[in-house]
PDB file of N, CA and C in Angstrom:
ATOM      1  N   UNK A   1     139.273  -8.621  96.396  1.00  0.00           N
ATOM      2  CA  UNK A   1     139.867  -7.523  97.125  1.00  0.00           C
ATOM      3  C   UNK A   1     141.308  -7.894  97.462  1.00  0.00           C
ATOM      4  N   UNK A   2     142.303  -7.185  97.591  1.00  0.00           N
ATOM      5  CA  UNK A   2     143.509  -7.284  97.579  1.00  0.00           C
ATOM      6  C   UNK A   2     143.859  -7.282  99.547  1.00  0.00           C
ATOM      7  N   UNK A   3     144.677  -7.641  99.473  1.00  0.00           N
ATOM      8  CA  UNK A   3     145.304  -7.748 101.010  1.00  0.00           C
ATOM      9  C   UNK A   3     146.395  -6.553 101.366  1.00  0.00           C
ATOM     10  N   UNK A   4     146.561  -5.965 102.127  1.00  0.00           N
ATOM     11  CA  UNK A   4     148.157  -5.267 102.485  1.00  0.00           C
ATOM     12  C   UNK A   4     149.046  -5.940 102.091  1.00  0.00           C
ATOM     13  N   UNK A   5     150.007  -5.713 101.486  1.00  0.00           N
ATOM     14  CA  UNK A   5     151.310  -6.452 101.512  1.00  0.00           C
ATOM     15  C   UNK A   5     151.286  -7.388 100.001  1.00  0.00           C
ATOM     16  N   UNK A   6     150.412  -7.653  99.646  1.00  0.00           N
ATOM     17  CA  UNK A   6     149.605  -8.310  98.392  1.00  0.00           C
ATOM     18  C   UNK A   6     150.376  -8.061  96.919  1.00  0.00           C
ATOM     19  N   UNK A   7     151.037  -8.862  96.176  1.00  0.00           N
ATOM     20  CA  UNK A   7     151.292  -8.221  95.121  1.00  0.00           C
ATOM     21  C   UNK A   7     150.081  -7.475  93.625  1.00  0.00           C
ATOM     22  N   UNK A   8     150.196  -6.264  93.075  1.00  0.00           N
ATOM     23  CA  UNK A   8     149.129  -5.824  92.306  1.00  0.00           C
ATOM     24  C   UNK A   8     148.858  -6.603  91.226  1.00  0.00           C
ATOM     25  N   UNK A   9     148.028  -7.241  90.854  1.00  0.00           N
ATOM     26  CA  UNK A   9     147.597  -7.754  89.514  1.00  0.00           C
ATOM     27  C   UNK A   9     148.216  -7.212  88.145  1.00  0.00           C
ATOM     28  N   UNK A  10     148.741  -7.476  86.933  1.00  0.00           N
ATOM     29  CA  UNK A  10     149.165  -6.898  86.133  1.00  0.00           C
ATOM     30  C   UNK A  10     147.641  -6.156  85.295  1.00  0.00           C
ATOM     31  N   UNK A  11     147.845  -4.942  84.876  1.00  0.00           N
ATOM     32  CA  UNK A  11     146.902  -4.397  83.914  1.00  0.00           C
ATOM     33  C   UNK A  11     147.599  -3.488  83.214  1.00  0.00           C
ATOM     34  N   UNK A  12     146.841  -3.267  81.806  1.00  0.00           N
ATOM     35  CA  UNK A  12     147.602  -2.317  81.073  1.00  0.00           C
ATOM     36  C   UNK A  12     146.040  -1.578  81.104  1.00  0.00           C
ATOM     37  N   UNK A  13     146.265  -0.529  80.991  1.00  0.00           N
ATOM     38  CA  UNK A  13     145.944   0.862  80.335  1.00  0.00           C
ATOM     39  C   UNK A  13     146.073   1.905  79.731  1.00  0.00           C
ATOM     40  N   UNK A  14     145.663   2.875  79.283  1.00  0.00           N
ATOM     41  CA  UNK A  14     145.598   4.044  77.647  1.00  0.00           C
ATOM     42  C   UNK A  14     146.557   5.012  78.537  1.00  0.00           C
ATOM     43  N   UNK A  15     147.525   6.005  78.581  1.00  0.00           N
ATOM     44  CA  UNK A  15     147.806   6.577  78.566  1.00  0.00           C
ATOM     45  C   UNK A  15     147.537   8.269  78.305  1.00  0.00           C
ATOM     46  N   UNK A  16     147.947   9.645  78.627  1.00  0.00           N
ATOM     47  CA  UNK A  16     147.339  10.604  78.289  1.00  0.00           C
ATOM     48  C   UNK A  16     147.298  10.729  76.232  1.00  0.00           C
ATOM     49  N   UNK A  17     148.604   9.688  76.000  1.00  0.00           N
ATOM     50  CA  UNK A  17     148.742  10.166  74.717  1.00  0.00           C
ATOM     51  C   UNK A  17     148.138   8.721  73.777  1.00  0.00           C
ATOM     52  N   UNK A  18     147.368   8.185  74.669  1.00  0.00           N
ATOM     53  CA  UNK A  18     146.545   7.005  74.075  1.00  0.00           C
ATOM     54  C   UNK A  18     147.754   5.882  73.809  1.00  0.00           C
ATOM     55  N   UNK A  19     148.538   5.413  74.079  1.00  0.00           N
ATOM     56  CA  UNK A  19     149.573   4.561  74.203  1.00  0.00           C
ATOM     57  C   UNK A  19     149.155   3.646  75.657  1.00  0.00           C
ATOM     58  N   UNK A  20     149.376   2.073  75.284  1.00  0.00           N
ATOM     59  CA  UNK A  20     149.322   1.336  76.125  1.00  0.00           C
ATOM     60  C   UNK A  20     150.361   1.173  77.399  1.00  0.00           C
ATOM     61  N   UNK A  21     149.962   0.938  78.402  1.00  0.00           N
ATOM     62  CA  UNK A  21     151.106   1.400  79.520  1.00  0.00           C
ATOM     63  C   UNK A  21     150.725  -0.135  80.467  1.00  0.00           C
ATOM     64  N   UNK A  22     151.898  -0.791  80.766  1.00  0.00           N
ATOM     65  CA  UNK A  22     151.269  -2.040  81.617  1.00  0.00           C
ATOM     66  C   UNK A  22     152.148  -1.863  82.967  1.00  0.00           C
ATOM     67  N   UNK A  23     151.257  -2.240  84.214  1.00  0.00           N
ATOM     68  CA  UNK A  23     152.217  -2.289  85.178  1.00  0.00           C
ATOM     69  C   UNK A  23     153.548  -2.891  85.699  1.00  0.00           C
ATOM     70  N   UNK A  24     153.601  -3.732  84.165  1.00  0.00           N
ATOM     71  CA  UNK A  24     154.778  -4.892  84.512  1.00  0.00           C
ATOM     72  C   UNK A  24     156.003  -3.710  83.721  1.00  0.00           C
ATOM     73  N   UNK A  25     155.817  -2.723  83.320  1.00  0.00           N
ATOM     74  CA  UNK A  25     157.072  -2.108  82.550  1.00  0.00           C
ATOM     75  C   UNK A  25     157.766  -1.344  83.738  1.00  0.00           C
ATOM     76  N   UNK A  26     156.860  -1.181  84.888  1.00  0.00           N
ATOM     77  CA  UNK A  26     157.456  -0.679  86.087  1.00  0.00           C
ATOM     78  C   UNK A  26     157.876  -1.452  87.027  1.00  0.00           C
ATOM     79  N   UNK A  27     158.015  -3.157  86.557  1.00  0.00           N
ATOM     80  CA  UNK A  27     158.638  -3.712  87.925  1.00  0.00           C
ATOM     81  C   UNK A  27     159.948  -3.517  88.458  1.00  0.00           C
ATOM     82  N   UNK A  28     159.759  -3.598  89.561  1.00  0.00           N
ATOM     83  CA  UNK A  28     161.082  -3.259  90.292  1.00  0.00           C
ATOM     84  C   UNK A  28     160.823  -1.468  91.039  1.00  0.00           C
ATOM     85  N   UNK A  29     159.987  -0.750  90.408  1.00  0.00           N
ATOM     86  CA  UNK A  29     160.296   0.782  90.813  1.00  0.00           C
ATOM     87  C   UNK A  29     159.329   1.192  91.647  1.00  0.00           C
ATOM     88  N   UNK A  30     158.889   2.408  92.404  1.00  0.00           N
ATOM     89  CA  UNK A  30     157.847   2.619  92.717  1.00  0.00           C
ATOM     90  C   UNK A  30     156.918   3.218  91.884  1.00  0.00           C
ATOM     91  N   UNK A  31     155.797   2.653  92.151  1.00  0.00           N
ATOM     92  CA  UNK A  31     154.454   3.853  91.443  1.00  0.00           C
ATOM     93  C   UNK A  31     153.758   3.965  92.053  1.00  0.00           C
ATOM     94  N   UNK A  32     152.953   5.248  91.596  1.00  0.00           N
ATOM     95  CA  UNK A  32     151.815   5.595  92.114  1.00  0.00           C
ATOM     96  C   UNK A  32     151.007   5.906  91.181  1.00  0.00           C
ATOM     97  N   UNK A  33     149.981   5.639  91.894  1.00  0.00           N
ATOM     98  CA  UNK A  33     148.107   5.188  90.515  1.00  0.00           C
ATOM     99  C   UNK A  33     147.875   5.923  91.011  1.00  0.00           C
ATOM    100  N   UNK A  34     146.736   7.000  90.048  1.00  0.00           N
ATOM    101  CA  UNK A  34     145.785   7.740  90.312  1.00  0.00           C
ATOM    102  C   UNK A  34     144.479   8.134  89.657  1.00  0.00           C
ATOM    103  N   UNK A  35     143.775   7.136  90.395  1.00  0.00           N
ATOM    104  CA  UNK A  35     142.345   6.684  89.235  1.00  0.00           C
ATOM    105  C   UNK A  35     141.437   8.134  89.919  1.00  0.00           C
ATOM    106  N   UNK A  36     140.897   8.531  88.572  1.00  0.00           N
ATOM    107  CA  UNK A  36     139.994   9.664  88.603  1.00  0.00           C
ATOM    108  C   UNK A  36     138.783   9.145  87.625  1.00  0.00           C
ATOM    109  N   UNK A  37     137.602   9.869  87.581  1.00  0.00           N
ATOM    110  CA  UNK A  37     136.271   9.829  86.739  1.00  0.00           C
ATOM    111  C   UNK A  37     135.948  10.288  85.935  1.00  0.00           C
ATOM    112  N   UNK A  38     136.063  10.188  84.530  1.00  0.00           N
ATOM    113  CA  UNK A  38     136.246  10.993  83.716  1.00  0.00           C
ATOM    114  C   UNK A  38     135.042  12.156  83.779  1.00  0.00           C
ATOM    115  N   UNK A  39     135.806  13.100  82.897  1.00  0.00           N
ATOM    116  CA  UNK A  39     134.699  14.281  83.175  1.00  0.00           C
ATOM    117  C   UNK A  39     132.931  13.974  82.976  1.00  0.00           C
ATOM    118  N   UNK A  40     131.970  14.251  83.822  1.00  0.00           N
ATOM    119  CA  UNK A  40     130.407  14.005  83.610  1.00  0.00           C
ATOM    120  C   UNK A  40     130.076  12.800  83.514  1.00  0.00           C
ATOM    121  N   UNK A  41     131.079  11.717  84.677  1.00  0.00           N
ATOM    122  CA  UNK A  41     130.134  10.598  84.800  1.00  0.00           C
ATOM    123  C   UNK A  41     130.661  10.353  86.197  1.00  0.00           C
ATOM    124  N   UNK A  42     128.996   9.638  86.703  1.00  0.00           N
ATOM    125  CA  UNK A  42     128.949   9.328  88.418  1.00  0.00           C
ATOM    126  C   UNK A  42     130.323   8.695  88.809  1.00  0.00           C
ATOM    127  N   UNK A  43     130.731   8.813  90.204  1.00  0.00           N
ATOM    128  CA  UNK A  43     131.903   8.611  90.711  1.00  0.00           C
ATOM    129  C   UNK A  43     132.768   8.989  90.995  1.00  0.00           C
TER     130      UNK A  43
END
């Protein structure tokens, strides 16, 4: 579990257009994540 103040772990993930996207291509800027469930599964 992460702490406040904590730096984020690097991960890459798929993109809408299936292209790899890593959090390190945004250092320095702000972001914002927004994890959703894909359609018809628990969560």
């Amino acid at each position: 579990m992460l702490k406040v103040g904590s730096k984020a772990p690097d991960f890459t993930l798929l993109d809408q257009d299936g292209n790899d996207v890593s959090l390190a291509n945004f250092k320095g800027q702000k972001v914002v994540l927004w994890f959703f469930p894909k359609a018809n599964t628990p969560g």
